[in-house]
N, C-alpha and C. Protein backbone atom coordinates (compact mmCIF):
# COMPACT_ATOMS: atom_id res chain seq x y z
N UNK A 1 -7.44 -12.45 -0.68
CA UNK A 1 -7.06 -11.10 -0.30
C UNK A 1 -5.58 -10.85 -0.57
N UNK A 2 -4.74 -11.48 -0.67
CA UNK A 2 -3.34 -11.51 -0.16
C UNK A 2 -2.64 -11.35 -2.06
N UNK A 3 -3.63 -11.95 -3.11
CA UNK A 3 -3.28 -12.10 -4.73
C UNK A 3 -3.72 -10.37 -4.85
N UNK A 4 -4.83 -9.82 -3.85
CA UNK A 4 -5.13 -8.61 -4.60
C UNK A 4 -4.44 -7.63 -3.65
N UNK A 5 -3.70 -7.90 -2.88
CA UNK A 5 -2.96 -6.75 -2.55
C UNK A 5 -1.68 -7.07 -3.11
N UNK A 6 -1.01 -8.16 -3.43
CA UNK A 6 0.45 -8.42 -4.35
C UNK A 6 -0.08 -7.50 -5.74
N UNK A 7 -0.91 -7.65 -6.03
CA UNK A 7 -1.48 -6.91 -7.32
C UNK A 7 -0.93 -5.28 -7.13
N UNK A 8 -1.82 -4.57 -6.20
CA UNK A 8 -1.68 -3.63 -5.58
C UNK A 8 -0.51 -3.42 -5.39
N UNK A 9 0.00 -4.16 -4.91
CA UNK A 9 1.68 -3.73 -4.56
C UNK A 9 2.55 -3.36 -5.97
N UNK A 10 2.09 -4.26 -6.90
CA UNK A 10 2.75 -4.18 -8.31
C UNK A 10 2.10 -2.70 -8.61
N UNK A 11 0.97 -2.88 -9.04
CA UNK A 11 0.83 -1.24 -9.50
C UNK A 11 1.25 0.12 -8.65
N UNK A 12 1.38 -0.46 -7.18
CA UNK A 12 2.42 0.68 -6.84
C UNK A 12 3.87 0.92 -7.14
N UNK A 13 4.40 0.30 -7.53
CA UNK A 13 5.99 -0.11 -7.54
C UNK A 13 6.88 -0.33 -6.10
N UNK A 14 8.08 0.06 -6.14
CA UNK A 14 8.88 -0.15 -5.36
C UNK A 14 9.56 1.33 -5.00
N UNK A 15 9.46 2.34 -5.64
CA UNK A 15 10.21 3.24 -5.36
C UNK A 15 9.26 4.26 -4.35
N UNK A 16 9.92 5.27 -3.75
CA UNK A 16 9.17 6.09 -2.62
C UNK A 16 8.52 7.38 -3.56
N UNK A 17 7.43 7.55 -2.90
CA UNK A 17 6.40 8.34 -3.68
C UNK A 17 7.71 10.14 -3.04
N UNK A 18 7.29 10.73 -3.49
CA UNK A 18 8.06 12.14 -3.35
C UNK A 18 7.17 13.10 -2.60
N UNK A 19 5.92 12.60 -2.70
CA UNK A 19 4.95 13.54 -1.54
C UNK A 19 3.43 12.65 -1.52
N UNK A 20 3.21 12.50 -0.21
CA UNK A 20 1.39 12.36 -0.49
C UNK A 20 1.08 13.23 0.42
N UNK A 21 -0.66 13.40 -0.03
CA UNK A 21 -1.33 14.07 0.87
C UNK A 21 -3.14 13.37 0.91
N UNK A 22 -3.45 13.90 2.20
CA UNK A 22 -4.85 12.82 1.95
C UNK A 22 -5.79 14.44 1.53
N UNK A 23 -6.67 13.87 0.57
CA UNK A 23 -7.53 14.33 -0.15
C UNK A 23 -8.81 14.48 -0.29
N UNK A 24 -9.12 13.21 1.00
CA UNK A 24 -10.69 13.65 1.01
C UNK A 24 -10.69 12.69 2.18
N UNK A 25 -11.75 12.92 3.23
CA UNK A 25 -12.23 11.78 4.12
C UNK A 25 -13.46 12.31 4.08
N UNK A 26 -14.20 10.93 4.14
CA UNK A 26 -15.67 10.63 4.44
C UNK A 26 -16.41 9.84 5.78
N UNK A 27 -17.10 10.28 6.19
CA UNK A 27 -17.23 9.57 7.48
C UNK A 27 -18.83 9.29 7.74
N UNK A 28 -19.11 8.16 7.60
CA UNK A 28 -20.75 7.98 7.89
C UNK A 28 -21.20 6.55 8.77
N UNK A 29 -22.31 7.55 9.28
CA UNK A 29 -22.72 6.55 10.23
C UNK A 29 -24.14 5.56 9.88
N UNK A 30 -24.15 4.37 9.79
CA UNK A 30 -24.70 3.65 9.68
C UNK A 30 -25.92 3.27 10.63
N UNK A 31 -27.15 3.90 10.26
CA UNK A 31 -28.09 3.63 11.52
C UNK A 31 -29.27 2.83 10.86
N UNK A 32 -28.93 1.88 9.84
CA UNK A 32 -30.18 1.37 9.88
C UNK A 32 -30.18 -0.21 10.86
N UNK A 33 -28.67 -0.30 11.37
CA UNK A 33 -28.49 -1.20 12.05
C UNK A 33 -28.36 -0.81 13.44
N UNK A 34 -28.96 -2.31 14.52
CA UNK A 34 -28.91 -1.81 16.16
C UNK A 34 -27.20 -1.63 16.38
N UNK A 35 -26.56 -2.13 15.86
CA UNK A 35 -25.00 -1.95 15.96
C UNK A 35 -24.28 -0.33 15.98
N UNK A 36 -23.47 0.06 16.49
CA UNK A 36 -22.94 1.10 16.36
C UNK A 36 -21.76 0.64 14.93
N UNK A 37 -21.90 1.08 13.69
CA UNK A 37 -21.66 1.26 12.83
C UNK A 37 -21.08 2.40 11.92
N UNK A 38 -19.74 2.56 11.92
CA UNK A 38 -19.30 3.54 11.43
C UNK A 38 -18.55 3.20 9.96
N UNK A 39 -18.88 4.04 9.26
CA UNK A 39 -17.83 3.61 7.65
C UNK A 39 -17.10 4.76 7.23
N UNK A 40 -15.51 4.87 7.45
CA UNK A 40 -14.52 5.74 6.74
C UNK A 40 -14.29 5.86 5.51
N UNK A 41 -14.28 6.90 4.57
CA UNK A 41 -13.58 5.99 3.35
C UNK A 41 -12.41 7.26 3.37
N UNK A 42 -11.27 7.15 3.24
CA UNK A 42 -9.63 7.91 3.22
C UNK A 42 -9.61 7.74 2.08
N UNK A 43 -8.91 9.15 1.21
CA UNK A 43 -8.26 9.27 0.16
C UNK A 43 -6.84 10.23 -0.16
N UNK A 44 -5.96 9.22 -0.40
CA UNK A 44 -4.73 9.68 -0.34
C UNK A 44 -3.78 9.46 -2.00
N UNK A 45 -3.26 11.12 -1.91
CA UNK A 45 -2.69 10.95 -3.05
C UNK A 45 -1.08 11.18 -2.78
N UNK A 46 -0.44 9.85 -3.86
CA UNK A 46 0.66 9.98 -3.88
C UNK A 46 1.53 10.49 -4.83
N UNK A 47 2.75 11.44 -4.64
CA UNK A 47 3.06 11.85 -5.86
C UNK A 47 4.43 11.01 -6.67
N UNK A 48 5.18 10.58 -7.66
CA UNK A 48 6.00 10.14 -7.97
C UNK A 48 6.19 11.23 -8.94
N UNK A 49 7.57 11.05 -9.26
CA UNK A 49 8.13 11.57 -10.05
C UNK A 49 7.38 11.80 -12.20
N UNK A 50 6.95 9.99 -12.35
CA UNK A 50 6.72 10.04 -13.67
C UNK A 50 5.03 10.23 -13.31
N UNK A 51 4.33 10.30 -12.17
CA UNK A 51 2.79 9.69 -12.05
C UNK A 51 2.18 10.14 -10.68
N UNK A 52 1.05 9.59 -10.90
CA UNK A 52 0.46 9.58 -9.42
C UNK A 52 -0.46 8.67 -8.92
N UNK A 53 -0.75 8.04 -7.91
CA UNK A 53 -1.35 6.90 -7.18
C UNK A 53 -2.39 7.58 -6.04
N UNK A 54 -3.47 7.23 -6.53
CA UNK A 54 -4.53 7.65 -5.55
C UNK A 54 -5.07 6.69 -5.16
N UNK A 55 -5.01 6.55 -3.78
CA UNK A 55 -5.05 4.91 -2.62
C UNK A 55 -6.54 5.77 -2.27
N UNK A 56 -7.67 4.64 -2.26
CA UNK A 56 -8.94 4.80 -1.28
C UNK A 56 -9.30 3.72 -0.72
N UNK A 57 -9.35 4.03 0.83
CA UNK A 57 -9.00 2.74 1.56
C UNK A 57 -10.95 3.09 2.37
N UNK A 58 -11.64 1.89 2.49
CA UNK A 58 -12.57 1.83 3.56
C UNK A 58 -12.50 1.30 4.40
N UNK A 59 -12.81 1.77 5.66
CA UNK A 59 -12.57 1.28 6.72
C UNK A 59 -14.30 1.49 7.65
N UNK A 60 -14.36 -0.01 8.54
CA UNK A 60 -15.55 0.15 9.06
C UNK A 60 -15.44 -0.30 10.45
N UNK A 61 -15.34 0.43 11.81
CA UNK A 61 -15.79 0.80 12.91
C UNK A 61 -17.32 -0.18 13.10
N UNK A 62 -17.23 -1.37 13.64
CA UNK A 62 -18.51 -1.57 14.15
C UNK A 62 -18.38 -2.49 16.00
N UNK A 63 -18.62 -1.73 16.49
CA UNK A 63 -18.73 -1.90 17.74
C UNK A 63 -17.51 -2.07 18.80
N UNK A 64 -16.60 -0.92 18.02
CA UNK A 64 -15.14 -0.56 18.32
C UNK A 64 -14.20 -1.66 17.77
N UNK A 65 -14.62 -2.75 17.09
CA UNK A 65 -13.71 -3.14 16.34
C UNK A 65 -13.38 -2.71 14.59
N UNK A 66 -12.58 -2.15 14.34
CA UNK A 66 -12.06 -1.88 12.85
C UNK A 66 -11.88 -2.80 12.40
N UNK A 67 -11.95 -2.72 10.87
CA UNK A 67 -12.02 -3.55 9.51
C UNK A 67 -11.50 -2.54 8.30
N UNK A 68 -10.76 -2.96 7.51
CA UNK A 68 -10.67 -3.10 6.22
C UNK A 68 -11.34 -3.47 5.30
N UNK A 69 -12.45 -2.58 4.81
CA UNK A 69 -13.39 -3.60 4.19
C UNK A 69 -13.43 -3.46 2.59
N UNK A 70 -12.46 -2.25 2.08
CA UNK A 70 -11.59 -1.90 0.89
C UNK A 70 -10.74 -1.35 0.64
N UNK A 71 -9.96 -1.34 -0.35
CA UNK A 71 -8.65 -0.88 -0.90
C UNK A 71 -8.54 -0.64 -2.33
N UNK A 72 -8.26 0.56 -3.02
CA UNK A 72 -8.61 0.52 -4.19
C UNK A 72 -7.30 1.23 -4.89
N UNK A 73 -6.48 1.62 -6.16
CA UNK A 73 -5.31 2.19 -6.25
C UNK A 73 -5.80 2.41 -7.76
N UNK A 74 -5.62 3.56 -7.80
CA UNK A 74 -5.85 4.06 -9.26
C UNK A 74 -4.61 5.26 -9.49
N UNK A 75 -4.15 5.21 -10.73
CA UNK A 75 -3.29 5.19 -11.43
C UNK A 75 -3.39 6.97 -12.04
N UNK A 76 -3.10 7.53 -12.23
CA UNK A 76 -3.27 8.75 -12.79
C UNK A 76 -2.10 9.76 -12.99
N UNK A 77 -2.46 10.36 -14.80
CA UNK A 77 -1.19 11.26 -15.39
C UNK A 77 -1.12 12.46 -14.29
N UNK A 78 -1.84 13.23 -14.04
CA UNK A 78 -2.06 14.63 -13.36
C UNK A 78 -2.75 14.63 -12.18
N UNK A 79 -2.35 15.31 -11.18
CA UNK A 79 -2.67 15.33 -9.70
C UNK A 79 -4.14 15.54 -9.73
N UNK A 80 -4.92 15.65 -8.49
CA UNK A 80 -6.49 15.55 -8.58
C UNK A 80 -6.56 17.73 -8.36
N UNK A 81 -5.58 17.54 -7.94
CA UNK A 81 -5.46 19.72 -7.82
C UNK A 81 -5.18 20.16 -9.67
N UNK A 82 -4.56 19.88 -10.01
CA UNK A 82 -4.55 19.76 -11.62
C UNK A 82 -6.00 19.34 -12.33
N UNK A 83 -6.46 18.62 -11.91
CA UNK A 83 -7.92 18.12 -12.81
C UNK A 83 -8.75 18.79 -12.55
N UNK A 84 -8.88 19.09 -10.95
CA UNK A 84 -9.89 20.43 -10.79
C UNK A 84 -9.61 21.73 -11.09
N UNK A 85 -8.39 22.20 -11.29
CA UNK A 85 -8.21 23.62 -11.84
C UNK A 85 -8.97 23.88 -12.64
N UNK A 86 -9.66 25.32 -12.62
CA UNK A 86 -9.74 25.28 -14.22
C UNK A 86 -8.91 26.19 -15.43
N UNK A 87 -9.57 26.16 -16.12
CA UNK A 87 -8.55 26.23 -17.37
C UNK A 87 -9.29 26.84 -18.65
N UNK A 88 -8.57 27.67 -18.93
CA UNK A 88 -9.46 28.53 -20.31
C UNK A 88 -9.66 28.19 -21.34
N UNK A 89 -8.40 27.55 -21.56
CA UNK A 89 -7.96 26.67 -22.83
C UNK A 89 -9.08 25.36 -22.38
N UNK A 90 -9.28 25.10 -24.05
CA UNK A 90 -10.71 24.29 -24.21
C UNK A 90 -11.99 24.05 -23.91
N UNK A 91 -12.08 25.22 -23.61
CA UNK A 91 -13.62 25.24 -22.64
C UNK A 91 -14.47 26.32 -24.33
N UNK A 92 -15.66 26.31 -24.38
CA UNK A 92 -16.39 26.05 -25.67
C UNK A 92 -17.04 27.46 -25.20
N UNK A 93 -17.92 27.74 -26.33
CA UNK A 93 -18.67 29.31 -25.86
C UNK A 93 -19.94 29.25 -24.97
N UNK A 94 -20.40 28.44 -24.26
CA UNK A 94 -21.41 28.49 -23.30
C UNK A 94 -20.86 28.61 -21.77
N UNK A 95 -19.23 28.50 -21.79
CA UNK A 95 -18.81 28.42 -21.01
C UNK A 95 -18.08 30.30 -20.38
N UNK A 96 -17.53 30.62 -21.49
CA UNK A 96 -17.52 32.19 -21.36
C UNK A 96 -18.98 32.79 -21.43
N UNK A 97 -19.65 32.39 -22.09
CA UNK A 97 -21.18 32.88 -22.08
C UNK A 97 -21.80 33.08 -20.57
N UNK A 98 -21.64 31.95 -19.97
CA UNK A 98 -21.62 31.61 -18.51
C UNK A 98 -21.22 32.98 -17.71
N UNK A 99 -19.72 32.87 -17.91
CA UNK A 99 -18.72 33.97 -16.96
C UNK A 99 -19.14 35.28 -17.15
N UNK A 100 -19.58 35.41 -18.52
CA UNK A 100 -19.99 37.20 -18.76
C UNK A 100 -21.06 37.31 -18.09
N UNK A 101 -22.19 36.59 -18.30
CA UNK A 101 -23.22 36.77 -17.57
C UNK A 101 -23.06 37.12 -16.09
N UNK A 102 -22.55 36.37 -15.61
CA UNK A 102 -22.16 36.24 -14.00
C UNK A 102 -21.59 37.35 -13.97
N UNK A 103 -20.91 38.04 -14.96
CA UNK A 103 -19.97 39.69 -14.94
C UNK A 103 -21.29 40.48 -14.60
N UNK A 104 -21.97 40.77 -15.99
CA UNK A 104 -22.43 41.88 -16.31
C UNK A 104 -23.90 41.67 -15.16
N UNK A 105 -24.76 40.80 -14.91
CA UNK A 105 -25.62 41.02 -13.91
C UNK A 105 -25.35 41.89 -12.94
N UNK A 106 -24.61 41.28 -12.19
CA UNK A 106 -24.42 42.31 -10.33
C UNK A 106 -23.85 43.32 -11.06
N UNK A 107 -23.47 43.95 -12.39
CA UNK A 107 -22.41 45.22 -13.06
C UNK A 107 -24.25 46.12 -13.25
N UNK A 108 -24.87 45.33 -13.67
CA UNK A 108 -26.40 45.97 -14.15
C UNK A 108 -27.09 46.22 -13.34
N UNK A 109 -26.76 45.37 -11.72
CA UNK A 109 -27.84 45.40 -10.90
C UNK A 109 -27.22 46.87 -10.01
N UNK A 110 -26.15 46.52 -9.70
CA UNK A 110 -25.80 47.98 -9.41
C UNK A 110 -25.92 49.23 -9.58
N UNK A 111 -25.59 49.08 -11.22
CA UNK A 111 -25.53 50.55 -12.06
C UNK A 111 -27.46 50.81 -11.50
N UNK A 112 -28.16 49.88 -11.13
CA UNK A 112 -29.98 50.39 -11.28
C UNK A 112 -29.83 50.40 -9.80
N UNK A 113 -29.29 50.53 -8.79
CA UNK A 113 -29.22 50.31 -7.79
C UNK A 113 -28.79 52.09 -7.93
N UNK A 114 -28.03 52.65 -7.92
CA UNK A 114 -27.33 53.69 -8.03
C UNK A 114 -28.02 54.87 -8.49
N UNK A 115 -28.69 54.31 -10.07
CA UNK A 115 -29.27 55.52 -10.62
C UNK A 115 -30.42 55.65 -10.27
């Protein structure tokens, strides 16, 4: 455990991230066991200056004692709010095909609604 978090530590570096924020939590309960069983998984993104570090940590709750039962650090050019944007540029013609449709329906259903 201790080689894969020195690891971890390397791909984080040494310098202070400039902002994180957590990004997603998951929370499920485990009932196929008589145990009270809970599994977290946290996702937190950090921002640096040249990059960004998205930490997903699991954590498991079983019978009020916590565990660490993963840790994961992935590396990424553009924030996860950047990847989900979307974006006009490069998107192909089934994709405006898409949007008009979605226009002109409720524009058609109306206009027959009216007249």
């Amino acid at each position: 455990m201790n080689s894969t978090l020195e690891k971890l530590a390397d791909l984080a570096g040494t310098e202070k991230p400039v902002s994180s924020q957590v990004v997603g939590v998951h929370v499920h309960q485990d009932k196929s066991t008589k145990d009270k069983v809970w599994n977290t998984t946290i996702l937190i993104e950090y921002s640096f200056p040249d990059r960004y570090l998205l930490v997903t940590a699991v954590f498991q709750n079983r019978n009020d004692v916590i565990a660490l039962k993963g840790l994961h650090l992935n590396k990424m050019d553009e924030s996860i709010e950047s990847q989900a944007r979307f974006k006009w540029k490069g998107q192909d013609f089934v994709h405006y095909f898409v949007l008009t449709v979605c226009v002109l329906v409720p524009l058609i259903i109306l206009t027959a609604l009216v007249c």
